[in-house]
Protein backbone atom coordinates (compact mmCIF):
# COMPACT_ATOMS: atom_id res chain seq x y z
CA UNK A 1 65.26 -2.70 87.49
CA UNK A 2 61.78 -2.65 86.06
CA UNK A 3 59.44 0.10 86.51
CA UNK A 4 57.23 -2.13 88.80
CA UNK A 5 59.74 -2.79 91.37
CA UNK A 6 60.03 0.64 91.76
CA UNK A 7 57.74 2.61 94.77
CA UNK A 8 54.47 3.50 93.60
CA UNK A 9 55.17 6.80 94.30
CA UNK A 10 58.63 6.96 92.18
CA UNK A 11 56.54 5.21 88.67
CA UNK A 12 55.51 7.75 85.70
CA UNK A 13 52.14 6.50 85.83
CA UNK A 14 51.06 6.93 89.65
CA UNK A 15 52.99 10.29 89.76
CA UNK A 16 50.91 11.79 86.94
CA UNK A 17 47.83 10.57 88.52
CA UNK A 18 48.51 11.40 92.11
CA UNK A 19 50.06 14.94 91.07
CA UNK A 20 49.74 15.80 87.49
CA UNK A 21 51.09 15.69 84.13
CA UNK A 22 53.06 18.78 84.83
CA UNK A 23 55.11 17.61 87.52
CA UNK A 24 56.63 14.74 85.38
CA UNK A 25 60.38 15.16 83.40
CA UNK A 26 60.04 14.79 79.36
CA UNK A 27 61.55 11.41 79.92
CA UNK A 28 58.92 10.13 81.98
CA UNK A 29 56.03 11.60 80.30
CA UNK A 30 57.84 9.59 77.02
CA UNK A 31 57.72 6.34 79.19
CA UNK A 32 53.96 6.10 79.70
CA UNK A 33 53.48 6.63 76.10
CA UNK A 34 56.40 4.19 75.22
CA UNK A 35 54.41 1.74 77.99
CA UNK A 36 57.00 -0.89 77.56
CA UNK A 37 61.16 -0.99 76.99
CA UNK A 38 62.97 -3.72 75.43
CA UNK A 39 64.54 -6.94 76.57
CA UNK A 40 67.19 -5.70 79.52
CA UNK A 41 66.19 -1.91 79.35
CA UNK A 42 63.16 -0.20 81.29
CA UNK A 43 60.38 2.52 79.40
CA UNK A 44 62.12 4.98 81.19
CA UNK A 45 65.62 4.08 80.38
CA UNK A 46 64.47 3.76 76.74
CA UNK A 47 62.83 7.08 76.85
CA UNK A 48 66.08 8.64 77.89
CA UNK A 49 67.58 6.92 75.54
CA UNK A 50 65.98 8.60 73.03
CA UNK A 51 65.85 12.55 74.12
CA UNK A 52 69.50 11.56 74.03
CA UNK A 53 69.56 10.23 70.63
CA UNK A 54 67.22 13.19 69.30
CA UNK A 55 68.52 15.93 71.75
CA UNK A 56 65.01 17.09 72.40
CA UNK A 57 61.25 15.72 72.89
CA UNK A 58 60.66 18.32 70.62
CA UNK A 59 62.87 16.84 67.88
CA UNK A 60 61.68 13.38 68.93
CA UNK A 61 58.29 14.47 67.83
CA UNK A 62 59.18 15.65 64.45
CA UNK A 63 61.17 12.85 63.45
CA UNK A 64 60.42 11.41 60.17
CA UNK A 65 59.54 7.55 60.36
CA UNK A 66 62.53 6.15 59.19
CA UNK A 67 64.53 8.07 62.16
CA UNK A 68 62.73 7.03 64.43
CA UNK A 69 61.38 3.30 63.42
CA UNK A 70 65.71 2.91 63.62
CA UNK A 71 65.63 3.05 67.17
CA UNK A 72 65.59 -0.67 68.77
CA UNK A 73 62.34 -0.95 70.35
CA UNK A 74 60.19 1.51 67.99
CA UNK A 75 58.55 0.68 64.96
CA UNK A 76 55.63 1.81 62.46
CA UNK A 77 52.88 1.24 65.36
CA UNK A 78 54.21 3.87 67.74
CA UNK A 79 55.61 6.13 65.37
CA UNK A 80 51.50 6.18 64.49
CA UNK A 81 50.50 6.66 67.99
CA UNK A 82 53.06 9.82 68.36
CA UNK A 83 52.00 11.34 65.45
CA UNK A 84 48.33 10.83 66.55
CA UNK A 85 49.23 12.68 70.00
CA UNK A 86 50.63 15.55 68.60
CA UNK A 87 47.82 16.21 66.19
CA UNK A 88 45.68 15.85 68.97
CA UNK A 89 47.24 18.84 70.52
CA UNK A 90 47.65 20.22 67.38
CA UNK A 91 43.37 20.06 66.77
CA UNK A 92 42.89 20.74 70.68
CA UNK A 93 44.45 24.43 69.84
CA UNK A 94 42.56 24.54 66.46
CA UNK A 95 39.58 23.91 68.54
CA UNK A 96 40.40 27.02 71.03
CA UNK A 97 40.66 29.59 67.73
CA UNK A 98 37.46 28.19 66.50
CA UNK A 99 35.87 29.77 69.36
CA UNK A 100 37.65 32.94 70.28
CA UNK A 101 38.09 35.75 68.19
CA UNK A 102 41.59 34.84 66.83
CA UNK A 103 43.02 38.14 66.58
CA UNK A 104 42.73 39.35 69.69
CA UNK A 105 44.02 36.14 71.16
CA UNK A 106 47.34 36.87 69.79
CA UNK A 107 49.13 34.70 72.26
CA UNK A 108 47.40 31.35 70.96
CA UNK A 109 47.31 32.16 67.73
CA UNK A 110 51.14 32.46 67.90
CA UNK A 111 51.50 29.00 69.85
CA UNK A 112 49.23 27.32 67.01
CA UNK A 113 50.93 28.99 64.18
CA UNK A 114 54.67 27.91 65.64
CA UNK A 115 53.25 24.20 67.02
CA UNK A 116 52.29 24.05 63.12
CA UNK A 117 55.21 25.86 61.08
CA UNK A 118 58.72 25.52 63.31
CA UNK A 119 59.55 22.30 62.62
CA UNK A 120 59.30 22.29 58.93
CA UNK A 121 62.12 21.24 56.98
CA UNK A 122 61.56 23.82 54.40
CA UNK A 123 59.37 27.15 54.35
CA UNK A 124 55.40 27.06 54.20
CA UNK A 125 53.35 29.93 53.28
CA UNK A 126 49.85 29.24 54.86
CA UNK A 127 46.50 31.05 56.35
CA UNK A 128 44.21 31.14 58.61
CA UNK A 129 40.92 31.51 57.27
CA UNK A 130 38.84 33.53 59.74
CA UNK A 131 35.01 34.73 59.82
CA UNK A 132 33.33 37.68 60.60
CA UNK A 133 33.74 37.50 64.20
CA UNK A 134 37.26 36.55 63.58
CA UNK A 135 36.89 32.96 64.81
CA UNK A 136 38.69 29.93 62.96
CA UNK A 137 37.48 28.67 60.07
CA UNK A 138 40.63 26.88 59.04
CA UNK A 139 44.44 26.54 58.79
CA UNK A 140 45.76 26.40 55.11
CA UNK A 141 49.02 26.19 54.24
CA UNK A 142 49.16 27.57 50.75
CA UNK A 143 53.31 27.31 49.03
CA UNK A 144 55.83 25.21 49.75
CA UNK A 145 59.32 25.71 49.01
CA UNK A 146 61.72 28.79 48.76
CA UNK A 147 59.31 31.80 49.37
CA UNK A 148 59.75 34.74 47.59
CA UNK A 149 58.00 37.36 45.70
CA UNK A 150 57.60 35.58 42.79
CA UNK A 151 56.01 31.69 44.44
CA UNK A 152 53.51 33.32 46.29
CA UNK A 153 50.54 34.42 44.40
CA UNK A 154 48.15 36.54 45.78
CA UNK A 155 45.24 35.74 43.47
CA UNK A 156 45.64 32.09 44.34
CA UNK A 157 45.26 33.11 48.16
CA UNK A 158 42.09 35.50 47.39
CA UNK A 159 40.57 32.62 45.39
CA UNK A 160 40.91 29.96 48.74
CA UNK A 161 39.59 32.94 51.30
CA UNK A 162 36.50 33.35 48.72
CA UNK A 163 35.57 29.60 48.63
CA UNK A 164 36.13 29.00 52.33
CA UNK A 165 33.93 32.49 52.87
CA UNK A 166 36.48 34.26 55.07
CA UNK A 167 36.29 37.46 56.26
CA UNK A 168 39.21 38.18 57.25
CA UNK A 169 42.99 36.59 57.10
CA UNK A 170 45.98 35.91 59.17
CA UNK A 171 48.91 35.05 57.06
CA UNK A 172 51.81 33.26 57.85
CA UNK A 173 55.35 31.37 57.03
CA UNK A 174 58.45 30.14 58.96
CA UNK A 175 62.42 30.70 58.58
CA UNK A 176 63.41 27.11 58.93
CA UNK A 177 66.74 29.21 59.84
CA UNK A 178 64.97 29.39 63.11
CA UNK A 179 65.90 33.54 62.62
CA UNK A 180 62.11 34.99 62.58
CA UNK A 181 63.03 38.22 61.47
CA UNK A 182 61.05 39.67 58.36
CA UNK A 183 62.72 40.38 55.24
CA UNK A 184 62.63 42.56 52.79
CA UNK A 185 60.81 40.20 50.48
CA UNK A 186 58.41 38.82 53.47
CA UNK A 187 57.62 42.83 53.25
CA UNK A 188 57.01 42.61 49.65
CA UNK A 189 55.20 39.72 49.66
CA UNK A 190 52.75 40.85 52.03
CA UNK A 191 52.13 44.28 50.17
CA UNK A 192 51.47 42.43 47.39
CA UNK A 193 48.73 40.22 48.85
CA UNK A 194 46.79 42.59 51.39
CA UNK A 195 46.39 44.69 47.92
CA UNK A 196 44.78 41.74 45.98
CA UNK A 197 42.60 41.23 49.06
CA UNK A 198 41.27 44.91 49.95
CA UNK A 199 39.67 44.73 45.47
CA UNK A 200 37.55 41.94 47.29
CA UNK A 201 36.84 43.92 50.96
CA UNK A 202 38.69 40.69 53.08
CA UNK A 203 40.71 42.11 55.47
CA UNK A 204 44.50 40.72 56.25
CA UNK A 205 44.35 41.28 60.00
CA UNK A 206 48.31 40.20 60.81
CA UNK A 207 51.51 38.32 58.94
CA UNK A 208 53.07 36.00 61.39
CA UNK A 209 56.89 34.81 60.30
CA UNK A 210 57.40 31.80 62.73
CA UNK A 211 61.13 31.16 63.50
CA UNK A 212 62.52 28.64 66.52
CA UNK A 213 60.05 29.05 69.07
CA UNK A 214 58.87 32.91 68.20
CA UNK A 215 56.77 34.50 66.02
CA UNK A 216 57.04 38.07 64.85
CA UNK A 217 54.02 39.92 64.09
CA UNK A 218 54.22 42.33 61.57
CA UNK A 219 51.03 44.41 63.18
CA UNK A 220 52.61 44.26 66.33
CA UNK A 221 56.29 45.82 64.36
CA UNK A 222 53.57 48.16 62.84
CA UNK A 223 54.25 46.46 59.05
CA UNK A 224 50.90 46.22 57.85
């Protein structure tokens, strides 16, 4: 059955607007971006069809584009439009930092830094760049790879904080193991670097390590 032989009060589209994004499933929220199915199979049907095939929205939305452009009914255009919604949200967040004082809105910074690093097929060493007031100045991410003592360099990190003119820093990297617990050499690693930036007076205000959903902050484990 298509969607518009269903009640009005039963389709994706007049539910959000009569009650609310919030009261809709993932797999209808997915329909009214999908807008259309295919030939013999609804948006919603297709949309289920997918959190199936992914096991999660979230996985849905970090897909690479050849995963999901090899789903019948997807392709290059939408795979555009998906990745344009989530950095929406993504810069939406950003946009929140920008104008609160960053450290003491631990909460958000967390959801930024894990909407930014969980997904990541491999680890990412970034920053935040902050100001004096502690506001957002902007999200770097700085290695890639295998982090350990010896990839991340701390005078390569001072040298960014200096030409974006931050005050202050809010380090950061993910387990892709999904385990957030810091290591020994996450420990090391951030010795190392709040040392190079106290010889230029820029303060490291927190180290987040971002696992499957949860962040662990080493001011909050009293690390720092």
């Amino acid at each position: 059955m298509k969607i518009t032989d269903w009640p009005k009060h039963e389709r994706p589209r007049e539910k959000l607007l009569a009650k609310g994004a919030a009261t809709l499933s993932d797999s209808e929220l997915l329909a009214i971006f999908l807008r259309t199915g295919v030939k013999g199979v609804s948006a919603i049907d297709l949309a289920r069809n997918l959190l199936s095939e992914f096991g999660s929205l979230r996985r849905l939305l970090a897909a690479s584009e050849r995963d999901f452009c090899q789903i019948k009914g997807l392709g290059l255009a939408k795979f555009a439009q998906l990745q344009a919604s989530v950095e929406i949200s993504l810069r939406s967040m950003a946009e929140t930092l920008d104008k609160t004082d960053a450290f003491n809105s631990v909460e958000q910074t967390q959801a930024y830094l894990i909407a930014k690093l969980r997904d990541q097929p491999h680890e990412v060493f970034a920053m935040l760049l902050l100001d004096s007031q502690h506001r957002l100045i902007k999200y770097r991410p700085m290695f890639y790879g295998t982090i350990d003592s010896a990839s991340v360099y701390p005078r390569v990190l001072v040298q960014q904080a200096l030409l974006d003119n931050a005050a202050a820093v809010i380090l950061a990297h993910n387990h892709p193991s999904g385990i957030a617990e810091p290591s020994q050499a996450d420990k090391s690693i951030t010795k190392r670097v709040i040392d190079a930036f106290n010889l230029m007076d820029i303060k490291v205000l927190d180290h987040f390590v971002i696992g499957d959903g949860v962040a662990v902050s080493f001011a909050q484990r009293g690390l720092l």
